[in-house]
PDB file of N, CA and C in Angstrom:
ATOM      1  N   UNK A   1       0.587 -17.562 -97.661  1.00  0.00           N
ATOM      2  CA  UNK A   1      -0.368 -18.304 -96.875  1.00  0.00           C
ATOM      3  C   UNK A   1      -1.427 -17.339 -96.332  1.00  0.00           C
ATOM      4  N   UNK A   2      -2.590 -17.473 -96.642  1.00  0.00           N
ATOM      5  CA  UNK A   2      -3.879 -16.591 -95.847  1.00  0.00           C
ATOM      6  C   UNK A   2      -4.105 -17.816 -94.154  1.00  0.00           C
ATOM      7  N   UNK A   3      -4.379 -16.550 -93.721  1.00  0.00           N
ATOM      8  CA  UNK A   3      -5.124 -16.913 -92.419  1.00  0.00           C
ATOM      9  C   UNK A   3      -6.573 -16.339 -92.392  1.00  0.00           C
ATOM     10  N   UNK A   4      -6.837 -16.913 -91.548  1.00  0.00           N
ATOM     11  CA  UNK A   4      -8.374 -17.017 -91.447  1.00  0.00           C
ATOM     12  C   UNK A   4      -9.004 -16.642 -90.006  1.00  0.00           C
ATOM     13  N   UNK A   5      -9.257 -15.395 -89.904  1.00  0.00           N
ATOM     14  CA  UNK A   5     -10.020 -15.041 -88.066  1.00  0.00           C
ATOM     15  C   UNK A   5     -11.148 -15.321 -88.486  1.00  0.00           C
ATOM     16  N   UNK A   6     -11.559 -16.341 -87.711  1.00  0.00           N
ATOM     17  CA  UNK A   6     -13.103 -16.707 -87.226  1.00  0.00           C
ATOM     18  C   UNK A   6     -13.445 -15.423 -86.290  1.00  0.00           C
ATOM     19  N   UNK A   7     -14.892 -15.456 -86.287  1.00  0.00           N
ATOM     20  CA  UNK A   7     -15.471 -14.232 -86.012  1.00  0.00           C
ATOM     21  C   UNK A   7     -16.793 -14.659 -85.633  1.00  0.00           C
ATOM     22  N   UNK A   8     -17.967 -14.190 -84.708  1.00  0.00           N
ATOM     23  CA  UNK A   8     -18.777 -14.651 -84.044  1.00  0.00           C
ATOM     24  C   UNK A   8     -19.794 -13.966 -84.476  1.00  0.00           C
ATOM     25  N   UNK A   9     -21.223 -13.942 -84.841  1.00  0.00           N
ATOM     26  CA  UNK A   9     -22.329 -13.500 -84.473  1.00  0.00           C
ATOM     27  C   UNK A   9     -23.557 -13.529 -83.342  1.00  0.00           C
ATOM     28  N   UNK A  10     -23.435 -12.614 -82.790  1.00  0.00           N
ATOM     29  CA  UNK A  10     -24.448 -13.220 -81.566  1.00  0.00           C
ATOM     30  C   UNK A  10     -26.122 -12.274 -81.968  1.00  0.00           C
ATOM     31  N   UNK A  11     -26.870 -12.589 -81.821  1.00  0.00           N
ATOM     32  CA  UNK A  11     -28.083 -12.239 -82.310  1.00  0.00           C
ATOM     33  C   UNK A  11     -29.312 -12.396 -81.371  1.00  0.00           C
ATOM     34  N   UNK A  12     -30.236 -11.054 -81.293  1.00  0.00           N
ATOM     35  CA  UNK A  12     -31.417 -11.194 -80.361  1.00  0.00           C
ATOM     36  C   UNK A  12     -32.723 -11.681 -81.180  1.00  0.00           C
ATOM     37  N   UNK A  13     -33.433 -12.364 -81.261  1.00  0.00           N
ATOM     38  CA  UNK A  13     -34.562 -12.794 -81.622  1.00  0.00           C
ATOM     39  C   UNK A  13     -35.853 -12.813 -81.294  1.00  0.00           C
ATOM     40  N   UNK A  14     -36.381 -12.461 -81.292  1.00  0.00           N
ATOM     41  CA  UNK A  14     -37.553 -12.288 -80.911  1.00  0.00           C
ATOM     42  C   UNK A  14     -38.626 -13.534 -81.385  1.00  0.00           C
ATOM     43  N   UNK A  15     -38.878 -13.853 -79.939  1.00  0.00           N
ATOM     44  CA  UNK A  15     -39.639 -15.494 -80.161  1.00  0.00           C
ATOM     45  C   UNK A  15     -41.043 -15.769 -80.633  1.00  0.00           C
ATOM     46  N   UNK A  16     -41.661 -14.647 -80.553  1.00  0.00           N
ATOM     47  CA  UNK A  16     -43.061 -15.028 -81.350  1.00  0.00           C
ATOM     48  C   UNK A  16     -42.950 -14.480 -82.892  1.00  0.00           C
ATOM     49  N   UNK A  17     -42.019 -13.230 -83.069  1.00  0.00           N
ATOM     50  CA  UNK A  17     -42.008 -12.946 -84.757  1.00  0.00           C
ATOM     51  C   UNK A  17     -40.613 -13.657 -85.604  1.00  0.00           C
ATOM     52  N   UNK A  18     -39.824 -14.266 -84.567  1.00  0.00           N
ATOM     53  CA  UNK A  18     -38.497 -14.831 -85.188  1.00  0.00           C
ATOM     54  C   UNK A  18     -37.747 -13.517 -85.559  1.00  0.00           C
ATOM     55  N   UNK A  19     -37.973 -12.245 -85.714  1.00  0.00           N
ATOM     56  CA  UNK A  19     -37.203 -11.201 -86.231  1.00  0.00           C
ATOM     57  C   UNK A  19     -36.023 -11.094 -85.499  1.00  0.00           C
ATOM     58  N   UNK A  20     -34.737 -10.735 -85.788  1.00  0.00           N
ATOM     59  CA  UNK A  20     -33.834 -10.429 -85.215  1.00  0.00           C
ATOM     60  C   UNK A  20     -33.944  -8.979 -84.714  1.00  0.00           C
ATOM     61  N   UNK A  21     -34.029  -8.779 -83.425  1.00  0.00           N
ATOM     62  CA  UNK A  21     -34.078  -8.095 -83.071  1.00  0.00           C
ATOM     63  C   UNK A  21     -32.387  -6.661 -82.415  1.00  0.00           C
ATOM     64  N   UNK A  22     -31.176  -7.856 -82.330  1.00  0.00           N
ATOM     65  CA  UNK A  22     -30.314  -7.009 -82.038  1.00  0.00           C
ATOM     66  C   UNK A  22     -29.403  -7.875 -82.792  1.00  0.00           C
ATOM     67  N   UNK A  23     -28.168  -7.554 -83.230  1.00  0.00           N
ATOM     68  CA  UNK A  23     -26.750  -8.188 -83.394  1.00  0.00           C
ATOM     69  C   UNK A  23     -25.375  -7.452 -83.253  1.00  0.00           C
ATOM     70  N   UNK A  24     -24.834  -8.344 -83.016  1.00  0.00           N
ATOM     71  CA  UNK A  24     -23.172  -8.132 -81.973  1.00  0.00           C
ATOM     72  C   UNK A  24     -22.427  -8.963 -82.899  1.00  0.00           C
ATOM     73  N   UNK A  25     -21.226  -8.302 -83.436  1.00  0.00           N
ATOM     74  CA  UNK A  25     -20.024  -9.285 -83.938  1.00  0.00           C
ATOM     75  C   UNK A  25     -18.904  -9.387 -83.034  1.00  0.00           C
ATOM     76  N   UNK A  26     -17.719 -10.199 -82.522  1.00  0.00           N
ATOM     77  CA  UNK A  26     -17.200 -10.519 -82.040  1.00  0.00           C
ATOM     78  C   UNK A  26     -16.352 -11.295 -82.408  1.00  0.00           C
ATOM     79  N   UNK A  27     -14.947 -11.159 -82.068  1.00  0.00           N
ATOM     80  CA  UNK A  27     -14.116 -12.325 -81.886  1.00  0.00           C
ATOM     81  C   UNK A  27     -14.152 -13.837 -81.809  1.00  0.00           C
ATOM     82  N   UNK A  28     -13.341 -14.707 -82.174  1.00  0.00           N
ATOM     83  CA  UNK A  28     -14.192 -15.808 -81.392  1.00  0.00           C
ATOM     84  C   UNK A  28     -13.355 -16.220 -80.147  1.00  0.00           C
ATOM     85  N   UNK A  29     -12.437 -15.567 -79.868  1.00  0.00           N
ATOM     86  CA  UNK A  29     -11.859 -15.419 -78.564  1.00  0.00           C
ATOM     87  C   UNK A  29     -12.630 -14.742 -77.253  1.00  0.00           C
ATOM     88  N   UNK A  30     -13.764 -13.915 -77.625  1.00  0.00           N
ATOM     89  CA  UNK A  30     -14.564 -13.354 -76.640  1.00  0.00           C
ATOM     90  C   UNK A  30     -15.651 -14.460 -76.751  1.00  0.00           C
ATOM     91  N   UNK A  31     -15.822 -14.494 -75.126  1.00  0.00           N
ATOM     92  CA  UNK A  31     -17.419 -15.153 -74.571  1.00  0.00           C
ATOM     93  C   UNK A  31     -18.542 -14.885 -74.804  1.00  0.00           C
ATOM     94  N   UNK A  32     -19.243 -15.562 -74.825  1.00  0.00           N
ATOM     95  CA  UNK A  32     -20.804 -15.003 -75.484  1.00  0.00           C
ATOM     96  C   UNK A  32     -21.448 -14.163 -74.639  1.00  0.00           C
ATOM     97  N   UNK A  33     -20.786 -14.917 -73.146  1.00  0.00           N
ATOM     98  CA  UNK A  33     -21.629 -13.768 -72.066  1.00  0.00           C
ATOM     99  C   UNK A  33     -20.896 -12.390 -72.083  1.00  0.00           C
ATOM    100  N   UNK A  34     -19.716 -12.203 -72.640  1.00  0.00           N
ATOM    101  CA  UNK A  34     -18.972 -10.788 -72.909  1.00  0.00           C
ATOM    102  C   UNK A  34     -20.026  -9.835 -73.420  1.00  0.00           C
ATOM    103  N   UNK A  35     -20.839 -10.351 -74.576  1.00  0.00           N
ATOM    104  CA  UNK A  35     -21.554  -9.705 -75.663  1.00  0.00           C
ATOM    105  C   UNK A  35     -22.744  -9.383 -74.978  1.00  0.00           C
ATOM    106  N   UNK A  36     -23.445 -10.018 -74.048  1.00  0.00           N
ATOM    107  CA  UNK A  36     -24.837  -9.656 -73.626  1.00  0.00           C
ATOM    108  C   UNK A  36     -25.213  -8.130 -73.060  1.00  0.00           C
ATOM    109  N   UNK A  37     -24.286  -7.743 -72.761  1.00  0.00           N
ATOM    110  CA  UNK A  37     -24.487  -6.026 -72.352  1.00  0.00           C
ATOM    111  C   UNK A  37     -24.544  -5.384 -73.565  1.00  0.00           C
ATOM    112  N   UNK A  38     -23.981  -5.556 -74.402  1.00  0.00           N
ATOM    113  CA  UNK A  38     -23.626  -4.689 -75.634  1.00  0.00           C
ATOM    114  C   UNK A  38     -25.276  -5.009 -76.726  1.00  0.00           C
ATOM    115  N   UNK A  39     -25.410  -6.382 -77.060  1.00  0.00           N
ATOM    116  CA  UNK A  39     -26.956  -6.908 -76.811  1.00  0.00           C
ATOM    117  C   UNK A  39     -28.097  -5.660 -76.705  1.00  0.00           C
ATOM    118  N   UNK A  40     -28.015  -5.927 -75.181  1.00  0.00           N
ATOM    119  CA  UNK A  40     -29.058  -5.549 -74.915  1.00  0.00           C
ATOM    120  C   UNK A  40     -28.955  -4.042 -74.855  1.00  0.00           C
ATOM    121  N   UNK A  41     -27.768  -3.144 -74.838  1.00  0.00           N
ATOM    122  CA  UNK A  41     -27.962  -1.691 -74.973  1.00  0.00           C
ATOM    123  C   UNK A  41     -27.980  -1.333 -76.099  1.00  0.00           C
ATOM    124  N   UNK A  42     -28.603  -2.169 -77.171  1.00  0.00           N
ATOM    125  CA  UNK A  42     -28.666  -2.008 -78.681  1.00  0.00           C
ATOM    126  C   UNK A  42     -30.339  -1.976 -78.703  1.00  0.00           C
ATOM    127  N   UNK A  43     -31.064  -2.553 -77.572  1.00  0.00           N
ATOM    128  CA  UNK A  43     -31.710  -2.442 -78.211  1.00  0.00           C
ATOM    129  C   UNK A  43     -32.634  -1.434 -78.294  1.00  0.00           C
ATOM    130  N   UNK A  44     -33.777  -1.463 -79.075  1.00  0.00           N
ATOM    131  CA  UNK A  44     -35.037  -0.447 -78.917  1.00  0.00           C
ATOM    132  C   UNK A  44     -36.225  -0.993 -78.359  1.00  0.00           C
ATOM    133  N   UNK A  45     -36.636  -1.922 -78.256  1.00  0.00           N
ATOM    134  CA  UNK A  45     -37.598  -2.958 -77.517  1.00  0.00           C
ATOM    135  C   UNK A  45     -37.463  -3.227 -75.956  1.00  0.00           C
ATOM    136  N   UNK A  46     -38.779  -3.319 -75.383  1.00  0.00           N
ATOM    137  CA  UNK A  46     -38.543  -3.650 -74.076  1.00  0.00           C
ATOM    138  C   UNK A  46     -38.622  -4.857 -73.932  1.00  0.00           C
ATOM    139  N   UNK A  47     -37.428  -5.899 -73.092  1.00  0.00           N
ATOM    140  CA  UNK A  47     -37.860  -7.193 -73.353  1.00  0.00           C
ATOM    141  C   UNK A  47     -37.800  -7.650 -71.988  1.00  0.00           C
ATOM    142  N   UNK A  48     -38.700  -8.591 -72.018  1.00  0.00           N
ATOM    143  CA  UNK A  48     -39.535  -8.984 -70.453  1.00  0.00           C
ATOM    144  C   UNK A  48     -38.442 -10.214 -69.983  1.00  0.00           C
ATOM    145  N   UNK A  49     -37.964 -10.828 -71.168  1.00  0.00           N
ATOM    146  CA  UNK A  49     -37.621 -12.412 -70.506  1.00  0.00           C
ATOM    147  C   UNK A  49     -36.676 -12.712 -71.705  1.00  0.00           C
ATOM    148  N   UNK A  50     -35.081 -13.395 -71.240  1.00  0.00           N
ATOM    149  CA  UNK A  50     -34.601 -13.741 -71.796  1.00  0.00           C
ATOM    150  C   UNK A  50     -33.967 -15.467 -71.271  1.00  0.00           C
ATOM    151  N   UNK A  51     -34.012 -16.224 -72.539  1.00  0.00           N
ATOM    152  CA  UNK A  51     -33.697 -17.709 -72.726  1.00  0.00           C
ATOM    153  C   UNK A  51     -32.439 -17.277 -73.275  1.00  0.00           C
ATOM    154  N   UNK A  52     -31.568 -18.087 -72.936  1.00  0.00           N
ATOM    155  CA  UNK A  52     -29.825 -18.240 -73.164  1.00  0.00           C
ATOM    156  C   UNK A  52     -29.218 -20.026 -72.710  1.00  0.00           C
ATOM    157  N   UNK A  53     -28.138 -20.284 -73.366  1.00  0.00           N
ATOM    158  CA  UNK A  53     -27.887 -21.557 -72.805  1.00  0.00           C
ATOM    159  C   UNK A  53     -26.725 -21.109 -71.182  1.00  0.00           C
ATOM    160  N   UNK A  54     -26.259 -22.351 -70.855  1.00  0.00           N
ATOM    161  CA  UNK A  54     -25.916 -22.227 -69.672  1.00  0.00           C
ATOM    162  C   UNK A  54     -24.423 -21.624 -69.956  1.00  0.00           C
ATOM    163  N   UNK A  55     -23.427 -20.819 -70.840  1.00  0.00           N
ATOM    164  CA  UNK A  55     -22.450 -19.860 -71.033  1.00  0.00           C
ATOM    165  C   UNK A  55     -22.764 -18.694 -70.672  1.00  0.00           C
ATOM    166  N   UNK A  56     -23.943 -18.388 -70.509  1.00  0.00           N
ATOM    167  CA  UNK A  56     -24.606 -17.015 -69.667  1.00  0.00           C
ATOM    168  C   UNK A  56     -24.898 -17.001 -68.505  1.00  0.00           C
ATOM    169  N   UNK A  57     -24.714 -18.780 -67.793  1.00  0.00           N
ATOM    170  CA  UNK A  57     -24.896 -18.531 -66.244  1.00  0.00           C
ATOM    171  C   UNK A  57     -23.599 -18.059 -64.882  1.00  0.00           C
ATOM    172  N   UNK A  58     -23.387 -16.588 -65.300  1.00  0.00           N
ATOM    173  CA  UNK A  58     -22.556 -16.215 -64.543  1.00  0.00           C
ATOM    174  C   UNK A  58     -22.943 -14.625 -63.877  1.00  0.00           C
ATOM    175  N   UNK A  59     -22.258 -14.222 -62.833  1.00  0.00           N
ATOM    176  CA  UNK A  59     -22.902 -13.157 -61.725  1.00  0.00           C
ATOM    177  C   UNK A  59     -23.246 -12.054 -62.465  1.00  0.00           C
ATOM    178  N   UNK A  60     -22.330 -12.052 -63.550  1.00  0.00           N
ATOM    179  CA  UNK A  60     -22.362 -10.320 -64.576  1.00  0.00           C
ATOM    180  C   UNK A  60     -23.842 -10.419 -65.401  1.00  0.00           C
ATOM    181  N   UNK A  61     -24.096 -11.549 -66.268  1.00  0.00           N
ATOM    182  CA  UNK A  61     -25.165 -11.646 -66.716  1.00  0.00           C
ATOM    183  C   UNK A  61     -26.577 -11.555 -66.313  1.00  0.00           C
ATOM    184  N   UNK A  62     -26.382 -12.209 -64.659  1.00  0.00           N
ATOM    185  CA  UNK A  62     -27.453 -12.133 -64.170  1.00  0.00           C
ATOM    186  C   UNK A  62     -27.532 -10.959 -63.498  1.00  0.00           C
ATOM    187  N   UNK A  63     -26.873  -9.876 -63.292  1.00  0.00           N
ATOM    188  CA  UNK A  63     -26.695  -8.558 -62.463  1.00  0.00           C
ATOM    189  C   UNK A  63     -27.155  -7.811 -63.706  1.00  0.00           C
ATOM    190  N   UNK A  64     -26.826  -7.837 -64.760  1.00  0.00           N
ATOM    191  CA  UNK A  64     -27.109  -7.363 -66.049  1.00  0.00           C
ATOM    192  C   UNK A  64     -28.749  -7.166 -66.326  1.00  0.00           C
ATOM    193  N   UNK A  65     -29.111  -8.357 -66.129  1.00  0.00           N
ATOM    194  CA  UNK A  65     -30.315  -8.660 -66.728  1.00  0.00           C
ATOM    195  C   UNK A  65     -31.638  -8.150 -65.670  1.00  0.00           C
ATOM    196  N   UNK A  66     -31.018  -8.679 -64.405  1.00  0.00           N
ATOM    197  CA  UNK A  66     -31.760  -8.126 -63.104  1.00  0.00           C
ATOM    198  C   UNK A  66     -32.101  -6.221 -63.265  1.00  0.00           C
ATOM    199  N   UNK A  67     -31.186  -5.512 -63.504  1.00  0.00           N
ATOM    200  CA  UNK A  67     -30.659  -4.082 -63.253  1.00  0.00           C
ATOM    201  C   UNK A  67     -31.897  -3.861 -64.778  1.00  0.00           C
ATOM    202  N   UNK A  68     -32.144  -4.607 -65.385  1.00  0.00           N
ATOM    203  CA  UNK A  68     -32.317  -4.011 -67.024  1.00  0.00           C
ATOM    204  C   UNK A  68     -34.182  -4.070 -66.419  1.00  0.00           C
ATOM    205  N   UNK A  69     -34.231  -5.394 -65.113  1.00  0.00           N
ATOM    206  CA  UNK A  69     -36.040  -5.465 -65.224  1.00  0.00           C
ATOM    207  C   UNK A  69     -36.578  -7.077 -66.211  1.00  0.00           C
ATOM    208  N   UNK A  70     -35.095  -7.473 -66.527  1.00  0.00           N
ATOM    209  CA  UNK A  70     -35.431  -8.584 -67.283  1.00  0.00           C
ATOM    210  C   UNK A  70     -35.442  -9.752 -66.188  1.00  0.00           C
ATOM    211  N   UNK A  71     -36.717 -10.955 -66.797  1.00  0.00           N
ATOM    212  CA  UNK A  71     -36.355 -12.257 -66.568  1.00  0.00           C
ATOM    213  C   UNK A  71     -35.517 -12.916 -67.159  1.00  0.00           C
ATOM    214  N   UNK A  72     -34.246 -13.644 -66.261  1.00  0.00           N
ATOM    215  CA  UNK A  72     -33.526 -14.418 -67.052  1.00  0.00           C
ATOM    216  C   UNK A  72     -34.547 -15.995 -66.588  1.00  0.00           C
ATOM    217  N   UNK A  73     -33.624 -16.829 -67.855  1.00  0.00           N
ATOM    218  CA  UNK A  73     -33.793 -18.144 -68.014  1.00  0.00           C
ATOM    219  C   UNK A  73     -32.848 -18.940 -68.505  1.00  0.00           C
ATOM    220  N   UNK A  74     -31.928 -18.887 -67.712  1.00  0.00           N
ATOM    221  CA  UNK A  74     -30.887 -19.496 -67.961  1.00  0.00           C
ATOM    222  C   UNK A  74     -30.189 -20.945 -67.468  1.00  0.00           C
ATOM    223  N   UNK A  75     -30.067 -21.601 -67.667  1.00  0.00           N
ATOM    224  CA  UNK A  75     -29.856 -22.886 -66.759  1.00  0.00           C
ATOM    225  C   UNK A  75     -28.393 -22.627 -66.352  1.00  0.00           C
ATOM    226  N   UNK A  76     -28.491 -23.744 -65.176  1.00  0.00           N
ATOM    227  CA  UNK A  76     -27.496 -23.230 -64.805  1.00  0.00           C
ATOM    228  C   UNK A  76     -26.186 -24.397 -64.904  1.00  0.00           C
ATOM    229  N   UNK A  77     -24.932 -23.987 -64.706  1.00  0.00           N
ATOM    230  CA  UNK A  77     -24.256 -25.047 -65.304  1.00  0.00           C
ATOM    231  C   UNK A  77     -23.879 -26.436 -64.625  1.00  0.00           C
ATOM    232  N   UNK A  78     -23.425 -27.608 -64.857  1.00  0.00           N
ATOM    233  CA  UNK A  78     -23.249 -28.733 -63.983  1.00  0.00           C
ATOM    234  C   UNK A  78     -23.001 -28.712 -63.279  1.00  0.00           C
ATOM    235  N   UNK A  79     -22.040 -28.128 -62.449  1.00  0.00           N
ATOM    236  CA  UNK A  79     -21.242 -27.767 -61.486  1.00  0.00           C
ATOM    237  C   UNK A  79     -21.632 -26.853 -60.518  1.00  0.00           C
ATOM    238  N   UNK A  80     -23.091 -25.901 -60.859  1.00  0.00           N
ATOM    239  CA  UNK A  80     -23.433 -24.811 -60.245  1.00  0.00           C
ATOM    240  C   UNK A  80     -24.075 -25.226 -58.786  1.00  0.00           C
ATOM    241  N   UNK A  81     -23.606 -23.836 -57.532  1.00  0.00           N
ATOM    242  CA  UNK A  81     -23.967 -23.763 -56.780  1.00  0.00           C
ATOM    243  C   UNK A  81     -24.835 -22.805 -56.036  1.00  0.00           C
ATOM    244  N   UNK A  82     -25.471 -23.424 -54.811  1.00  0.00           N
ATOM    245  CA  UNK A  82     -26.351 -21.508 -54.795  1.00  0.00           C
ATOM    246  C   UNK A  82     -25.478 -20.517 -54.632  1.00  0.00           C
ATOM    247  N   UNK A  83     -26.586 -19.458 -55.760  1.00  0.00           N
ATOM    248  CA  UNK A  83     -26.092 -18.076 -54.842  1.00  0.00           C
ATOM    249  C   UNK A  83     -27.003 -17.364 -53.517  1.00  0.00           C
ATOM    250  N   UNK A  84     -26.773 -15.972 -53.540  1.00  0.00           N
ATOM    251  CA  UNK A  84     -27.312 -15.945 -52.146  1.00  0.00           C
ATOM    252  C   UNK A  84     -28.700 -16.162 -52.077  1.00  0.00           C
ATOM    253  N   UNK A  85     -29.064 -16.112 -50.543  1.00  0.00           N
ATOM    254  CA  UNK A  85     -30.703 -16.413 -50.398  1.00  0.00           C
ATOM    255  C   UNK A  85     -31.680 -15.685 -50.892  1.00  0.00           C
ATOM    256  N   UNK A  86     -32.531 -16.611 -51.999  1.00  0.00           N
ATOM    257  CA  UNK A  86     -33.509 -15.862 -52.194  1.00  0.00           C
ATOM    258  C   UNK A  86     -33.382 -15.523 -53.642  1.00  0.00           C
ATOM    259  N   UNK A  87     -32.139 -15.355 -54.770  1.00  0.00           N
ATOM    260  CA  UNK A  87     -31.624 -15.691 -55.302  1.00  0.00           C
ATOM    261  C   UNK A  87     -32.734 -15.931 -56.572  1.00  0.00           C
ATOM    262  N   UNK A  88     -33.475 -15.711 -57.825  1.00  0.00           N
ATOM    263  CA  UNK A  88     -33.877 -16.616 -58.367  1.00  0.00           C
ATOM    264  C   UNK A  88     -33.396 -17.922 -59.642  1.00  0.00           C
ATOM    265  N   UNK A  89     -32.355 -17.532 -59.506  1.00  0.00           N
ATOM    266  CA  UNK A  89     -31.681 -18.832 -60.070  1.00  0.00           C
ATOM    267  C   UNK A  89     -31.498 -20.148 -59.602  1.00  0.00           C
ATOM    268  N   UNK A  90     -31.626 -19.646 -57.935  1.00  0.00           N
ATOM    269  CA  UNK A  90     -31.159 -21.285 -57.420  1.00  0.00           C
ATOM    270  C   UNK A  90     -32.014 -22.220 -57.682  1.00  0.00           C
ATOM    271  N   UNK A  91     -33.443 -21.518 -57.967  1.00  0.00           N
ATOM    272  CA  UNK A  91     -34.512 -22.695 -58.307  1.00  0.00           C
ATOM    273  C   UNK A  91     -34.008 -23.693 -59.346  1.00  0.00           C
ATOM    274  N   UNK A  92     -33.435 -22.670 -60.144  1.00  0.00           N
ATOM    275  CA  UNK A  92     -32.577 -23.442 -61.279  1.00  0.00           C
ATOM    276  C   UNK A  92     -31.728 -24.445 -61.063  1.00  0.00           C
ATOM    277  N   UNK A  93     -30.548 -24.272 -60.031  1.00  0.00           N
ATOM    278  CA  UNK A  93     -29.764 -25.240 -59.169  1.00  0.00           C
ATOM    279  C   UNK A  93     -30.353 -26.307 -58.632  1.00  0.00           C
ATOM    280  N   UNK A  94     -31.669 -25.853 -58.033  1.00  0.00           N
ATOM    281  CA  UNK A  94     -32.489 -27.144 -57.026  1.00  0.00           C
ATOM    282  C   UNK A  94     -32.965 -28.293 -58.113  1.00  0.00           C
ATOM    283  N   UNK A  95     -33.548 -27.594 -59.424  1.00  0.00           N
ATOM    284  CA  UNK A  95     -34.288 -28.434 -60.251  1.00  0.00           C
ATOM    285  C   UNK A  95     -32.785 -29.455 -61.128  1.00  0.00           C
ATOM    286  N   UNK A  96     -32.081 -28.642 -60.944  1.00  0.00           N
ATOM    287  CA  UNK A  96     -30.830 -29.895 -61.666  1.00  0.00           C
ATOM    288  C   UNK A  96     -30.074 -30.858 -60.566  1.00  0.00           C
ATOM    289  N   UNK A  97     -30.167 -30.229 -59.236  1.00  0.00           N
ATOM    290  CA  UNK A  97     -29.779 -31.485 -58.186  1.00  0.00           C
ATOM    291  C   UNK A  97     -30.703 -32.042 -57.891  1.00  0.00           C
ATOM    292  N   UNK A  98     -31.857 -32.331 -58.188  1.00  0.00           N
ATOM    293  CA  UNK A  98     -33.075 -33.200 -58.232  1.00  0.00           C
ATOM    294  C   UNK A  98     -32.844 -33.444 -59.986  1.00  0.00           C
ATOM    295  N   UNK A  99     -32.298 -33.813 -60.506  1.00  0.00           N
ATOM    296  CA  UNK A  99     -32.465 -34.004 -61.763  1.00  0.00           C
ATOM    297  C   UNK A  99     -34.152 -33.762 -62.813  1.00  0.00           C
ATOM    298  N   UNK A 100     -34.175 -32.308 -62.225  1.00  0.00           N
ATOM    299  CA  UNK A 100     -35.640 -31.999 -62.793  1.00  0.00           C
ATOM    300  C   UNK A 100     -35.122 -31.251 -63.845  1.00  0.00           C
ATOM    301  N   UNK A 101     -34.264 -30.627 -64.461  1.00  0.00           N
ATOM    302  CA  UNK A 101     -33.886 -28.972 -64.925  1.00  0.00           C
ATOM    303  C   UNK A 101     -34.706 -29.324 -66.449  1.00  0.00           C
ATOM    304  N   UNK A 102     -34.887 -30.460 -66.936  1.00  0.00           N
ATOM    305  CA  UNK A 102     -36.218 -30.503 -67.910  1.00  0.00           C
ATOM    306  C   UNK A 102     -37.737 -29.903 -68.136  1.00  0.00           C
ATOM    307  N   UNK A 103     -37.896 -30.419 -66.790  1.00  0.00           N
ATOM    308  CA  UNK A 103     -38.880 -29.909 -66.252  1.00  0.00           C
ATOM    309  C   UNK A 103     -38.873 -27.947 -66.307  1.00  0.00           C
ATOM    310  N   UNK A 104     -37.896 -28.168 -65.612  1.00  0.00           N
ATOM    311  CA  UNK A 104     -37.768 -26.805 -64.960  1.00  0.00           C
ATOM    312  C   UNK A 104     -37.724 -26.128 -66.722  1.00  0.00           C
ATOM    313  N   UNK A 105     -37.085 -26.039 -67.443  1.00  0.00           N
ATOM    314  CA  UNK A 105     -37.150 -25.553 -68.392  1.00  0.00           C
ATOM    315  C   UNK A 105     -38.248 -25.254 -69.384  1.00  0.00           C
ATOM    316  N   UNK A 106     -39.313 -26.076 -69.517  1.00  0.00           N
ATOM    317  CA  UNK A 106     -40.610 -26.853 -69.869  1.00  0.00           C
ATOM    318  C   UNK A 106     -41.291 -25.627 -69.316  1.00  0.00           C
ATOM    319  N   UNK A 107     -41.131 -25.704 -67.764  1.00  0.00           N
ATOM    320  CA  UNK A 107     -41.712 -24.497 -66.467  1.00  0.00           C
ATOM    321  C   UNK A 107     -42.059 -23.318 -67.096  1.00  0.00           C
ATOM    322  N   UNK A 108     -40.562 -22.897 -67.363  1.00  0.00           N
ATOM    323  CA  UNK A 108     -40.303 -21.372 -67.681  1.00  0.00           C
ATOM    324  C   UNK A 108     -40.160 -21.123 -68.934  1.00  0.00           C
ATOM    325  N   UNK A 109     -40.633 -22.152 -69.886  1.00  0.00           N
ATOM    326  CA  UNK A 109     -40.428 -21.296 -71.506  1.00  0.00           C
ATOM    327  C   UNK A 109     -39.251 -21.171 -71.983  1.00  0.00           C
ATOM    328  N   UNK A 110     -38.337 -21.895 -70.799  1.00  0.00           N
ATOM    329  CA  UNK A 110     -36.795 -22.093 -71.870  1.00  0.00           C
ATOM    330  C   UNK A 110     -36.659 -22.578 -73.474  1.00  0.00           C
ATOM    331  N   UNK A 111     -37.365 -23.169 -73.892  1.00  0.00           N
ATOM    332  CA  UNK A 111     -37.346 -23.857 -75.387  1.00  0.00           C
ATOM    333  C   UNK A 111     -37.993 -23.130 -75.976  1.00  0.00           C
ATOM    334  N   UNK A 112     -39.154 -21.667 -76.301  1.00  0.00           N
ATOM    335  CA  UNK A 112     -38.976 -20.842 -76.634  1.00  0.00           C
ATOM    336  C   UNK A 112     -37.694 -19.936 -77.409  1.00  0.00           C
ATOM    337  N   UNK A 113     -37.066 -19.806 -76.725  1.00  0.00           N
ATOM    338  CA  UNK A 113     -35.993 -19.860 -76.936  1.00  0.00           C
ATOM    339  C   UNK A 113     -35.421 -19.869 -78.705  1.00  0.00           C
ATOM    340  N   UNK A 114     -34.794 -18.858 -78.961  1.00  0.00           N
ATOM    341  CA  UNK A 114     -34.690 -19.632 -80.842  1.00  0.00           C
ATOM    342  C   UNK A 114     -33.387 -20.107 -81.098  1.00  0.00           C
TER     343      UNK A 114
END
């Protein structure tokens, strides 16, 4: 009998040339937000702003991304609450308990995004 490990690709893109800019293989037992450090210390490019879905909205990612000089754009997840004051994610929080986070996404170039 063969078995079969599934295995993950996670990939940086670059949104105006589509080029892949970084890639990470992985488990598919590891999280996607596991991979985003490894990501981004791959790369050679300076990148201003990153779009991700809401599996990246957690404290490491955004401490990650903050420390690197990056904008995140990440939504945040159903359940999410603020963090501390001042915070720029919570805008993110406010626009989904007002059921705006469409908007809000629209805002910031989330659908960019590849």
């Amino acid at each position: 009998m063969k078995w079969c490990i599934w295995r993950k690709l996670h990939l940086a893109v670059d949104v105006f040339t589509h080029r892949v800019i970084a890639a990470a293989g992985s488990l598919v037992s590891v999280g996607d937000n596991e991979v985003l450090p490894i990501l981004l210390n791959s790369l050679r490019w300076e990148i201003q702003q990153i779009s991700t879905d809401g599996a990246y909205d957690i404290r490491v990612c955004h401490h990650v991304l903050k420390n690197k000089g990056i904008t995140s754009r990440i939504p945040p997840r159903s359940n999410a609450g603020y963090w501390e004051e001042r915070h720029p994610r919570n805008e993110a929080v406010k626009a989904l308990e007002e059921d705006k986070l469409a908007e809000w996404k629209k805002d910031k170039g989330y659908h960019k995004h590849s």
